[in-house]
PDB file of N, CA and C in Angstrom:
ATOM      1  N   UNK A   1      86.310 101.850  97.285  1.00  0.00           N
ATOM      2  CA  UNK A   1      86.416 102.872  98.312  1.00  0.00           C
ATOM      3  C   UNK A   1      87.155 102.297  99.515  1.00  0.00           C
ATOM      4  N   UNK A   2      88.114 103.175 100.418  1.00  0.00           N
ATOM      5  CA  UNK A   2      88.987 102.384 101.118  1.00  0.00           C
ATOM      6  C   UNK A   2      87.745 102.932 102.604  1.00  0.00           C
ATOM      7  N   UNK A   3      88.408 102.022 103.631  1.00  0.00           N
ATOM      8  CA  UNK A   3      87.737 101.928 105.112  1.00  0.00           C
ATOM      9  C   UNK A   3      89.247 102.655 105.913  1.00  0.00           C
ATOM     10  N   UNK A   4      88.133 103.188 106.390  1.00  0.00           N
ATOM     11  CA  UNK A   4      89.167 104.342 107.256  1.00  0.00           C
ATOM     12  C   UNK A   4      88.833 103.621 108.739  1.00  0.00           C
ATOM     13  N   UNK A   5      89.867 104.065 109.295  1.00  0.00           N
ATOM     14  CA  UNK A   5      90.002 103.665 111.146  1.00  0.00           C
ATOM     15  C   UNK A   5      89.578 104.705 111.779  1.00  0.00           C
ATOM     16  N   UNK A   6      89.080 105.179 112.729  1.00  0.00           N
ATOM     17  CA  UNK A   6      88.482 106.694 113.436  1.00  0.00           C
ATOM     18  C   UNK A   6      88.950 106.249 114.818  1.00  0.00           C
ATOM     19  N   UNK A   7      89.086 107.045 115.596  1.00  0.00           N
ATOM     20  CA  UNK A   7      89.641 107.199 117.064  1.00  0.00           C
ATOM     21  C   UNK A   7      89.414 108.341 117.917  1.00  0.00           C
ATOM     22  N   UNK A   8      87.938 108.505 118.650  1.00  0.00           N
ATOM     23  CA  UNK A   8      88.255 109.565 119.503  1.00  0.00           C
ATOM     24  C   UNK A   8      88.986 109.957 120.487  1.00  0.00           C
ATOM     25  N   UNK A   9      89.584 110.810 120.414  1.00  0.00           N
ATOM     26  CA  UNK A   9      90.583 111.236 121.750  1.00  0.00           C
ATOM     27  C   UNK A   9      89.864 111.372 122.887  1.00  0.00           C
ATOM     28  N   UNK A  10      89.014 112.231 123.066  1.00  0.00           N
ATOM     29  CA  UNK A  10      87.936 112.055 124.327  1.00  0.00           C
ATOM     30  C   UNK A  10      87.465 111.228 124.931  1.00  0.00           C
ATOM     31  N   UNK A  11      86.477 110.093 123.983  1.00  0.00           N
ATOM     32  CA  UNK A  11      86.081 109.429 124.604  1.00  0.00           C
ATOM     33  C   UNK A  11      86.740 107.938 124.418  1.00  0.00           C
ATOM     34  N   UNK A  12      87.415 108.015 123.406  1.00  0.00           N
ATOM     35  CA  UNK A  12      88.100 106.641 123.254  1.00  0.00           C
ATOM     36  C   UNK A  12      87.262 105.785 121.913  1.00  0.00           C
ATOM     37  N   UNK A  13      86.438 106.190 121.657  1.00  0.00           N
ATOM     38  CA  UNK A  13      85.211 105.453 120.758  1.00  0.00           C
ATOM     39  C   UNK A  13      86.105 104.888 119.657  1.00  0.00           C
ATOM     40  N   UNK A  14      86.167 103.997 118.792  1.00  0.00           N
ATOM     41  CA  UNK A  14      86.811 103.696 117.351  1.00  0.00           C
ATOM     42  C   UNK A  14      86.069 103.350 116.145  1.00  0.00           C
ATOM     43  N   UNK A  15      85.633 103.842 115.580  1.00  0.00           N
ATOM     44  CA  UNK A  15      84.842 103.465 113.972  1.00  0.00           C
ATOM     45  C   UNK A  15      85.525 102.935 112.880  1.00  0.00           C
ATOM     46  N   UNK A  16      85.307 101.975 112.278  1.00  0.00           N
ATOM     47  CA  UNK A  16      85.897 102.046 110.673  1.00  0.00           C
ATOM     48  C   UNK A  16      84.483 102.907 109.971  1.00  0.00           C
ATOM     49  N   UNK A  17      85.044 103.668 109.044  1.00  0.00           N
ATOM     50  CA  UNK A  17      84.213 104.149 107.959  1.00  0.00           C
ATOM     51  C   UNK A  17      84.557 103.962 106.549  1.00  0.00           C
ATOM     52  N   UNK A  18      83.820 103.499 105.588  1.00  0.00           N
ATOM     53  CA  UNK A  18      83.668 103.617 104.567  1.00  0.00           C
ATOM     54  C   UNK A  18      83.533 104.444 103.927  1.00  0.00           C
ATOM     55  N   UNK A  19      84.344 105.444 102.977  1.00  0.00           N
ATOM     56  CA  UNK A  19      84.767 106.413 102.751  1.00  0.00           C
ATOM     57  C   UNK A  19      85.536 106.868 101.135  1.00  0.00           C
ATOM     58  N   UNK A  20      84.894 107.426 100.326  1.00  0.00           N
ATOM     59  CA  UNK A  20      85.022 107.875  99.215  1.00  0.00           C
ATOM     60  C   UNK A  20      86.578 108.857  99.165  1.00  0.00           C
ATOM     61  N   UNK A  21      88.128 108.795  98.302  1.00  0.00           N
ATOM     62  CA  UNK A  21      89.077 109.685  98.745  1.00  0.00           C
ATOM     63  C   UNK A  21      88.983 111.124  98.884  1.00  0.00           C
ATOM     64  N   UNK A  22      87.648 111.466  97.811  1.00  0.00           N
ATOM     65  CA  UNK A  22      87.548 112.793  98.167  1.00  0.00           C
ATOM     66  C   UNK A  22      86.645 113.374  98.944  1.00  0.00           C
ATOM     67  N   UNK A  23      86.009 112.234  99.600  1.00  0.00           N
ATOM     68  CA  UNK A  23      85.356 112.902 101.052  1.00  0.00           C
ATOM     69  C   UNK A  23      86.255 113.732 102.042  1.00  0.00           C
ATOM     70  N   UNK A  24      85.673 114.393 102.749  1.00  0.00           N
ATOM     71  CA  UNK A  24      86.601 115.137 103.975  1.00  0.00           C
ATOM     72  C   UNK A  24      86.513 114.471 105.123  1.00  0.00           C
ATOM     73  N   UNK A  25      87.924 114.030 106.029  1.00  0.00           N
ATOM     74  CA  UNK A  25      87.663 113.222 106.913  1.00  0.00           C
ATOM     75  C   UNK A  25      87.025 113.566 108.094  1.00  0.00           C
ATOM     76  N   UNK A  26      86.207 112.566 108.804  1.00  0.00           N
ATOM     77  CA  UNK A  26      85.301 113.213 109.906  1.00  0.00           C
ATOM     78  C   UNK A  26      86.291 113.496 111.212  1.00  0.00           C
ATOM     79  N   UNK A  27      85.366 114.844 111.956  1.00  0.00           N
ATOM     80  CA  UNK A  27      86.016 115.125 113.099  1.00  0.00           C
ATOM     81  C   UNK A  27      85.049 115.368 113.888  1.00  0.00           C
ATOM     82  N   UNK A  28      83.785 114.633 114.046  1.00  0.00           N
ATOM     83  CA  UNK A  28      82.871 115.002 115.360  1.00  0.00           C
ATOM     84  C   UNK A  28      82.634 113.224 116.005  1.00  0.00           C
ATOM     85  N   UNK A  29      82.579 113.402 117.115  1.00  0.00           N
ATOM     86  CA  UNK A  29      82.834 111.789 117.541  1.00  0.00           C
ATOM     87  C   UNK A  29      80.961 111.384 117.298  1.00  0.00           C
ATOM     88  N   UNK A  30      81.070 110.063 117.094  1.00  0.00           N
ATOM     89  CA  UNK A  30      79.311 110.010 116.652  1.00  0.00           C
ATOM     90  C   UNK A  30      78.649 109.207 118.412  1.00  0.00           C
ATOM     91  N   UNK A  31      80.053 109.297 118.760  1.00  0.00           N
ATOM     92  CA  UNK A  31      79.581 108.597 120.156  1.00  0.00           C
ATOM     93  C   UNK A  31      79.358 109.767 121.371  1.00  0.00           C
ATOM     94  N   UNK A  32      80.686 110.544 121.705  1.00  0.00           N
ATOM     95  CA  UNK A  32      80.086 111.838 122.385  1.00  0.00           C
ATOM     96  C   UNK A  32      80.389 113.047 121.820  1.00  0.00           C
ATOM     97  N   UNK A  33      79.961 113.369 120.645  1.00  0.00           N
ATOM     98  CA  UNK A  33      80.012 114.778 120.068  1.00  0.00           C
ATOM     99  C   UNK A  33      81.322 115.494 120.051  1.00  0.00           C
ATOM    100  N   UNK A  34      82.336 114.955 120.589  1.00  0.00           N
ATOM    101  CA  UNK A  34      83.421 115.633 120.984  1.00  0.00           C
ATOM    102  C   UNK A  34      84.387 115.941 118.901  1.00  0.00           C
ATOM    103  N   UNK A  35      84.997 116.752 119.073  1.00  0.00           N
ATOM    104  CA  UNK A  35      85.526 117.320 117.936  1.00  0.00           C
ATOM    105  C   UNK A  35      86.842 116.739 117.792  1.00  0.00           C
ATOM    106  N   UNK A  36      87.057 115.725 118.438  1.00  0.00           N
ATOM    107  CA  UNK A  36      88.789 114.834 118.409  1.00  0.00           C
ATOM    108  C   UNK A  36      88.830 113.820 117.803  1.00  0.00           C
ATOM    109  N   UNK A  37      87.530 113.430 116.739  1.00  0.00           N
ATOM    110  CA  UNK A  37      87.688 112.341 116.200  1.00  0.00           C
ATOM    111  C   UNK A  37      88.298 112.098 114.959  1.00  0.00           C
ATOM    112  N   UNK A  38      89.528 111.001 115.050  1.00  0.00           N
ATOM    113  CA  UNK A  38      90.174 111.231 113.941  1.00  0.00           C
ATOM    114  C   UNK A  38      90.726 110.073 113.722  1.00  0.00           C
ATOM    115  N   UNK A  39      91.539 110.698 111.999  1.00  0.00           N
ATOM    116  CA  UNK A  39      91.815 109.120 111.393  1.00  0.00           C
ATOM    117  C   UNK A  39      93.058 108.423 111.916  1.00  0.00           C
ATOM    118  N   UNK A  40      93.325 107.079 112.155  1.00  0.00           N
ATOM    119  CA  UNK A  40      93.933 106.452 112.266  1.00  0.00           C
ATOM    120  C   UNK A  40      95.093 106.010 111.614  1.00  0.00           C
ATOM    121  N   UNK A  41      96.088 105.267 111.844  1.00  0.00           N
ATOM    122  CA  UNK A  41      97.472 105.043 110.781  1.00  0.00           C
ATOM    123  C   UNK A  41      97.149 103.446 111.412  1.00  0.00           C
ATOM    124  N   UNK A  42      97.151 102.965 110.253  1.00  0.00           N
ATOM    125  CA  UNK A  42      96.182 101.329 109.917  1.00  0.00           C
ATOM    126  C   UNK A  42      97.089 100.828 108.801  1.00  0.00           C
ATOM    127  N   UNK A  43      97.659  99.476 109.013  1.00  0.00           N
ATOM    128  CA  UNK A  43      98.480  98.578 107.886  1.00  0.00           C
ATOM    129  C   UNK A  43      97.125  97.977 106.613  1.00  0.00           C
ATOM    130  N   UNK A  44      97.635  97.861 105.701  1.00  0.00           N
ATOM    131  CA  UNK A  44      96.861  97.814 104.515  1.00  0.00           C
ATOM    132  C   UNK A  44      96.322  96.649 104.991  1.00  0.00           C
ATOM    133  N   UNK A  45      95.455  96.214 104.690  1.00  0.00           N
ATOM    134  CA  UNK A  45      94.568  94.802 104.692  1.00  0.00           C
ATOM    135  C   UNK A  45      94.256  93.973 103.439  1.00  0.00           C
ATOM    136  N   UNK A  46      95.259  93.943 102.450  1.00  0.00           N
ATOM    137  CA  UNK A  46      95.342  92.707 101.228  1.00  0.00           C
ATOM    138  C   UNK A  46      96.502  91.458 101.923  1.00  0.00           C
ATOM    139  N   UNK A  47      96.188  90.705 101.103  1.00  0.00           N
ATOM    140  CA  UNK A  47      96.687  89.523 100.748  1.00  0.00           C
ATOM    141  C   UNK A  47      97.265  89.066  99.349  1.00  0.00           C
ATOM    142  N   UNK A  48      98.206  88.837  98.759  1.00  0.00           N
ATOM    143  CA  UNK A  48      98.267  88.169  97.522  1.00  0.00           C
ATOM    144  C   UNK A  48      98.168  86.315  97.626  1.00  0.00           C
ATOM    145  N   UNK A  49      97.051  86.056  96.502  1.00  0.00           N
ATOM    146  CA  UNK A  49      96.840  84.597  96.896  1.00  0.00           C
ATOM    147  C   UNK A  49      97.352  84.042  95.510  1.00  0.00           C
ATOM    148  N   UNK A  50      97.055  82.874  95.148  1.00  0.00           N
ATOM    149  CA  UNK A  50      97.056  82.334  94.137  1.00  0.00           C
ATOM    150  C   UNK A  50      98.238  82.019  93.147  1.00  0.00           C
ATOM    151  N   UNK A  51      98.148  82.014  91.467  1.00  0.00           N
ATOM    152  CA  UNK A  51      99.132  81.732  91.538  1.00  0.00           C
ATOM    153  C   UNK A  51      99.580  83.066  90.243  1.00  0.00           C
ATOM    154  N   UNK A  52      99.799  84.008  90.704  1.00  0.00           N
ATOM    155  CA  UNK A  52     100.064  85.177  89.942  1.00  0.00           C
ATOM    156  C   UNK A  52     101.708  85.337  89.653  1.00  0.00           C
ATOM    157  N   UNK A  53     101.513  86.622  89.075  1.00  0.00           N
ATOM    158  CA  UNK A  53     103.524  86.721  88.379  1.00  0.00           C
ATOM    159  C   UNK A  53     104.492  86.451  89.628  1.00  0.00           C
ATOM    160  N   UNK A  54     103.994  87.071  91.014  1.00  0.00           N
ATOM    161  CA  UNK A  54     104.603  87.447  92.106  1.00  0.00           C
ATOM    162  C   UNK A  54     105.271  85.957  92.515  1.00  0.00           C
ATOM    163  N   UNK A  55     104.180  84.948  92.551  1.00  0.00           N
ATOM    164  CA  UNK A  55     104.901  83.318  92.400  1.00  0.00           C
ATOM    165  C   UNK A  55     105.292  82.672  91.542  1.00  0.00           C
ATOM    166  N   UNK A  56     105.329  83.076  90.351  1.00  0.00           N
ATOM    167  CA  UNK A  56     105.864  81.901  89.146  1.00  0.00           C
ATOM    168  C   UNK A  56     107.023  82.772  88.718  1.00  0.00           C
ATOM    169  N   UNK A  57     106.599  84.253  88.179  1.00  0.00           N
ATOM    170  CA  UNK A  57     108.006  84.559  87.540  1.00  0.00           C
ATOM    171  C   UNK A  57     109.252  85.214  88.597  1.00  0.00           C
ATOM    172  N   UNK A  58     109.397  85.253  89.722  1.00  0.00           N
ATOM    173  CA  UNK A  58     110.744  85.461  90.483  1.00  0.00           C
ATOM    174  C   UNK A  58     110.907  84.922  91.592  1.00  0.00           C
ATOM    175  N   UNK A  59     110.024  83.108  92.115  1.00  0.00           N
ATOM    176  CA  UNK A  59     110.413  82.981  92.856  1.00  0.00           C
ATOM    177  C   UNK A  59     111.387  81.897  92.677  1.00  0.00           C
ATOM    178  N   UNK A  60     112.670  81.311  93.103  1.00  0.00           N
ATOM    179  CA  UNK A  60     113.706  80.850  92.979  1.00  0.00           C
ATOM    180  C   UNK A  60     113.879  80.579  91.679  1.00  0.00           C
ATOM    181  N   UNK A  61     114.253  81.758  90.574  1.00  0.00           N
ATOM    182  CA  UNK A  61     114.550  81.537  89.490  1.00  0.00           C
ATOM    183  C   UNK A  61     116.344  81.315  89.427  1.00  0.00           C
ATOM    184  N   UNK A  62     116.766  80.966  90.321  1.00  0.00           N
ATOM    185  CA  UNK A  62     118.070  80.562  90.571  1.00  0.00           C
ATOM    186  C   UNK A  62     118.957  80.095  89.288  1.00  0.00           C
ATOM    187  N   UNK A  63     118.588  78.819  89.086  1.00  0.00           N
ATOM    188  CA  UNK A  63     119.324  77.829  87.874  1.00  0.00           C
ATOM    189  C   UNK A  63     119.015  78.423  86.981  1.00  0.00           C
ATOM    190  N   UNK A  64     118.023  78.985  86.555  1.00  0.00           N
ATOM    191  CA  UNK A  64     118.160  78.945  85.238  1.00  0.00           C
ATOM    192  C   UNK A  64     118.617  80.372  84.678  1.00  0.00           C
ATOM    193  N   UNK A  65     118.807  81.042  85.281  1.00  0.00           N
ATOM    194  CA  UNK A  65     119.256  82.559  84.951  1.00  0.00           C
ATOM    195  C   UNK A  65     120.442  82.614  85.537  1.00  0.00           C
ATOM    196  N   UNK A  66     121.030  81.702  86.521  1.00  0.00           N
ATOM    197  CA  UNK A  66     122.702  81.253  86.504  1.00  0.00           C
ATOM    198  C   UNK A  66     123.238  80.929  84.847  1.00  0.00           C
ATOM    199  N   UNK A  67     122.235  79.827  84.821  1.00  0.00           N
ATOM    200  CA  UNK A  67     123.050  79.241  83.533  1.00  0.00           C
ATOM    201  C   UNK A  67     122.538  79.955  82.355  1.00  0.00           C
ATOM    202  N   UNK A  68     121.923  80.573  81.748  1.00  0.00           N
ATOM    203  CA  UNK A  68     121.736  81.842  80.949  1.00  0.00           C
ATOM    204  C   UNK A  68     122.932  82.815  80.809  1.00  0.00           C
ATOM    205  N   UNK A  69     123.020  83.418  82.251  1.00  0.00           N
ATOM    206  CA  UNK A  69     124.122  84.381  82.510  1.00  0.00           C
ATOM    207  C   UNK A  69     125.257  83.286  81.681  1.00  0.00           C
ATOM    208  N   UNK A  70     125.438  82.605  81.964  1.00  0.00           N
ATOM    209  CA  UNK A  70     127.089  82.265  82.414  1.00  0.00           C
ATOM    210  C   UNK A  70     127.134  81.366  80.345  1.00  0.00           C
ATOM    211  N   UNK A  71     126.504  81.303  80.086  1.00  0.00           N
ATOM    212  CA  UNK A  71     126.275  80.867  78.513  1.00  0.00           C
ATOM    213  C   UNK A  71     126.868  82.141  77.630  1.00  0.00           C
ATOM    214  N   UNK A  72     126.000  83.118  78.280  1.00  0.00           N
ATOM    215  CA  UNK A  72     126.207  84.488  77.440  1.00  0.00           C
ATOM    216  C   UNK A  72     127.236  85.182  77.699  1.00  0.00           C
ATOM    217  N   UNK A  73     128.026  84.880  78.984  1.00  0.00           N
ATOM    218  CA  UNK A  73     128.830  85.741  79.044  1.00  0.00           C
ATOM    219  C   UNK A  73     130.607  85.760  78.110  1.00  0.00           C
ATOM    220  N   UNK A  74     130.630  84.101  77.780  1.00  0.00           N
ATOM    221  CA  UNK A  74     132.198  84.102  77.125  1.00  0.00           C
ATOM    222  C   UNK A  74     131.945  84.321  75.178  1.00  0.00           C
ATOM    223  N   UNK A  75     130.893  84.077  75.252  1.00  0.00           N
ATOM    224  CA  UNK A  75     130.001  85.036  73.587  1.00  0.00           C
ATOM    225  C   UNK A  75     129.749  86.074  73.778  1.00  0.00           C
ATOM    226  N   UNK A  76     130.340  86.790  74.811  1.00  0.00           N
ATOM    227  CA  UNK A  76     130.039  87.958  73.994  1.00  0.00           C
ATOM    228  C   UNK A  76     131.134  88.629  74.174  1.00  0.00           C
ATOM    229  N   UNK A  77     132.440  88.608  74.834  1.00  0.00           N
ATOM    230  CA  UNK A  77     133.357  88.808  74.749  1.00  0.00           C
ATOM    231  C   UNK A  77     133.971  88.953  73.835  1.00  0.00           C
ATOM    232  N   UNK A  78     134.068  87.958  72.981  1.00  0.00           N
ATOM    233  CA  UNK A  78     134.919  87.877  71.429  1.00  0.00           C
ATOM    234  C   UNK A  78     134.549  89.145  69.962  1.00  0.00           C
ATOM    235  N   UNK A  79     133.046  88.899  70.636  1.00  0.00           N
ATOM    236  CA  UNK A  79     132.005  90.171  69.841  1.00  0.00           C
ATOM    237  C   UNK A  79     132.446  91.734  70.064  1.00  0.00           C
ATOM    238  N   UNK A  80     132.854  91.793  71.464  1.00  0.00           N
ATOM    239  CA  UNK A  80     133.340  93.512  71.475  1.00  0.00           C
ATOM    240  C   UNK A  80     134.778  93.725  71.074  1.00  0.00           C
ATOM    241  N   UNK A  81     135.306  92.629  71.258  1.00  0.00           N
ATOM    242  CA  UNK A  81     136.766  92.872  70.472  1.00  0.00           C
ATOM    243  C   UNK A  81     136.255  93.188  68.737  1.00  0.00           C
ATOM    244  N   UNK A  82     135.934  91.902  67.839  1.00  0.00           N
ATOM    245  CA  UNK A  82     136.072  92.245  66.960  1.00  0.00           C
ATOM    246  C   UNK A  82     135.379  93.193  66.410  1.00  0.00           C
ATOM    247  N   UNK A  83     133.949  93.819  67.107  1.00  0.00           N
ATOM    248  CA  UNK A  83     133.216  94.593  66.757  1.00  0.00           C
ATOM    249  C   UNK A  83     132.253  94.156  66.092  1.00  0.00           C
ATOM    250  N   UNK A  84     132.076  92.548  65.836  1.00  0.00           N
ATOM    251  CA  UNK A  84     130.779  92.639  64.929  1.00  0.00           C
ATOM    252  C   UNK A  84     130.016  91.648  66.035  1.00  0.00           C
ATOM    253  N   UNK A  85     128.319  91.796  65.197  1.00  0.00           N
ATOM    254  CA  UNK A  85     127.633  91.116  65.720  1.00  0.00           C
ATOM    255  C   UNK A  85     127.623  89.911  66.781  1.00  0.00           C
ATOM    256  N   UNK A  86     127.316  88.988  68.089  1.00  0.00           N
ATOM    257  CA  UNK A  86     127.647  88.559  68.459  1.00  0.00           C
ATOM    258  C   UNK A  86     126.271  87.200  67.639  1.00  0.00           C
ATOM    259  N   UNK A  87     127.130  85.663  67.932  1.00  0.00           N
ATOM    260  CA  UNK A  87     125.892  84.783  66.948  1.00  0.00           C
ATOM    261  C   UNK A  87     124.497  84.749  67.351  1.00  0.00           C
ATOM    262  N   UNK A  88     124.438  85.471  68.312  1.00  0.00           N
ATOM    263  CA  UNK A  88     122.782  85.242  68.404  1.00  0.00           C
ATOM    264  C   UNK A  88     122.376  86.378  67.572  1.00  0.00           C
ATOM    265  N   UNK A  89     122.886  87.247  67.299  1.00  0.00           N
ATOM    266  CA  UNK A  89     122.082  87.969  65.950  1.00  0.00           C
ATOM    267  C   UNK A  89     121.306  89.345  66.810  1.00  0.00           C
ATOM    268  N   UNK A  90     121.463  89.483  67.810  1.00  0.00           N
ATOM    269  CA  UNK A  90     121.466  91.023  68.861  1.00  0.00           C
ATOM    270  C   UNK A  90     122.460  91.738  69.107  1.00  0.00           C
ATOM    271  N   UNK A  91     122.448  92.973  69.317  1.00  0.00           N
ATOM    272  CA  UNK A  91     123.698  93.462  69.827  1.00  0.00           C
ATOM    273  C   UNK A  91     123.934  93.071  71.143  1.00  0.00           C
ATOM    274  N   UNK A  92     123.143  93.017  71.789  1.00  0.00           N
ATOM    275  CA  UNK A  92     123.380  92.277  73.136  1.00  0.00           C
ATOM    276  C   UNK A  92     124.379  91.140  73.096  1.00  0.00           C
ATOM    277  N   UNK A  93     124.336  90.313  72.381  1.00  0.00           N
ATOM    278  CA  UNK A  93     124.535  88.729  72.640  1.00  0.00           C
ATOM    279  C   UNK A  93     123.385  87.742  73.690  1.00  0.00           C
ATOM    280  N   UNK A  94     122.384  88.578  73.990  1.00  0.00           N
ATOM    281  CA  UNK A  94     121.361  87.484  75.006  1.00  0.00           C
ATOM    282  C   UNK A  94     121.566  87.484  76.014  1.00  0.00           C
ATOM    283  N   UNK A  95     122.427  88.824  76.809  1.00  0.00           N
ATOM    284  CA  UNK A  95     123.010  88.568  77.893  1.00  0.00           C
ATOM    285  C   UNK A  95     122.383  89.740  78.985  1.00  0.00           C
ATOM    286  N   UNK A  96     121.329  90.214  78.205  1.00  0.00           N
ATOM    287  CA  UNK A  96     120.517  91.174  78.925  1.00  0.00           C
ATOM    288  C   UNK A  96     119.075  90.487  79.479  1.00  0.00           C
ATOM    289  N   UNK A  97     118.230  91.416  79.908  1.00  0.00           N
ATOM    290  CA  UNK A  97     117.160  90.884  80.260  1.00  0.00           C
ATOM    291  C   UNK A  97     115.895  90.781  78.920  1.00  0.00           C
ATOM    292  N   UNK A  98     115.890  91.379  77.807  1.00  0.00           N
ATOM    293  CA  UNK A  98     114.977  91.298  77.072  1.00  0.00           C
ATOM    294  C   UNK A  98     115.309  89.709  75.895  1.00  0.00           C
ATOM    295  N   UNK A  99     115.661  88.773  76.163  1.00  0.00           N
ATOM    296  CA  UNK A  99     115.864  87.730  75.284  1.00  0.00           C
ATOM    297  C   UNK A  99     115.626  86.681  76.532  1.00  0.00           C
TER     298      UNK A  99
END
């Protein structure tokens, strides 16, 4: 369940609430009754830690998908001229992202 920010206009009061999405958001202030209490525009509050895809598979994958590219690219040239298969045995030649 996400935490909502609250803000009365009246009195100034601020709540976080804990809050189900299909609750209806509150509008009575719990501090002075006033009917201006409302939700806030609040930056998400995660973090990514550890050592997940986000750090191993795209961070400075530089070299080695230089030299991938640049392997595949004069094989497969010869392949669209003559029309057949290129030697890695894909139609690609390996020069896409699924190999």
């Amino acid at each position: 369940m996400p935490i909502y920010a609250y803000r009365c206009g009246a009195c100034g009061h601020t709540k976080d609430v804990l809050q189900k999405l299909s609750d209806a958001p509150l509008t009575v202030c719990p501090a002075c009754g006033a009917e201006q209490f409302s939700k806030q525009l609040t930056a998400a509050g995660f973090q990514l830690k550890g050592s997940g895809w986000y750090a191993t598979d795209f961070k400075g994958g530089g070299a080695a998908a230089t030299t991938a590219a640049a392997a595949a690219t004069p094989a497969a040239a010869p392949a669209a001229e003559s029309g057949a298969t290129p030697s890695g045995g894909t139609p690609c030649g390996g020069s896409c992202a699924c190999h």
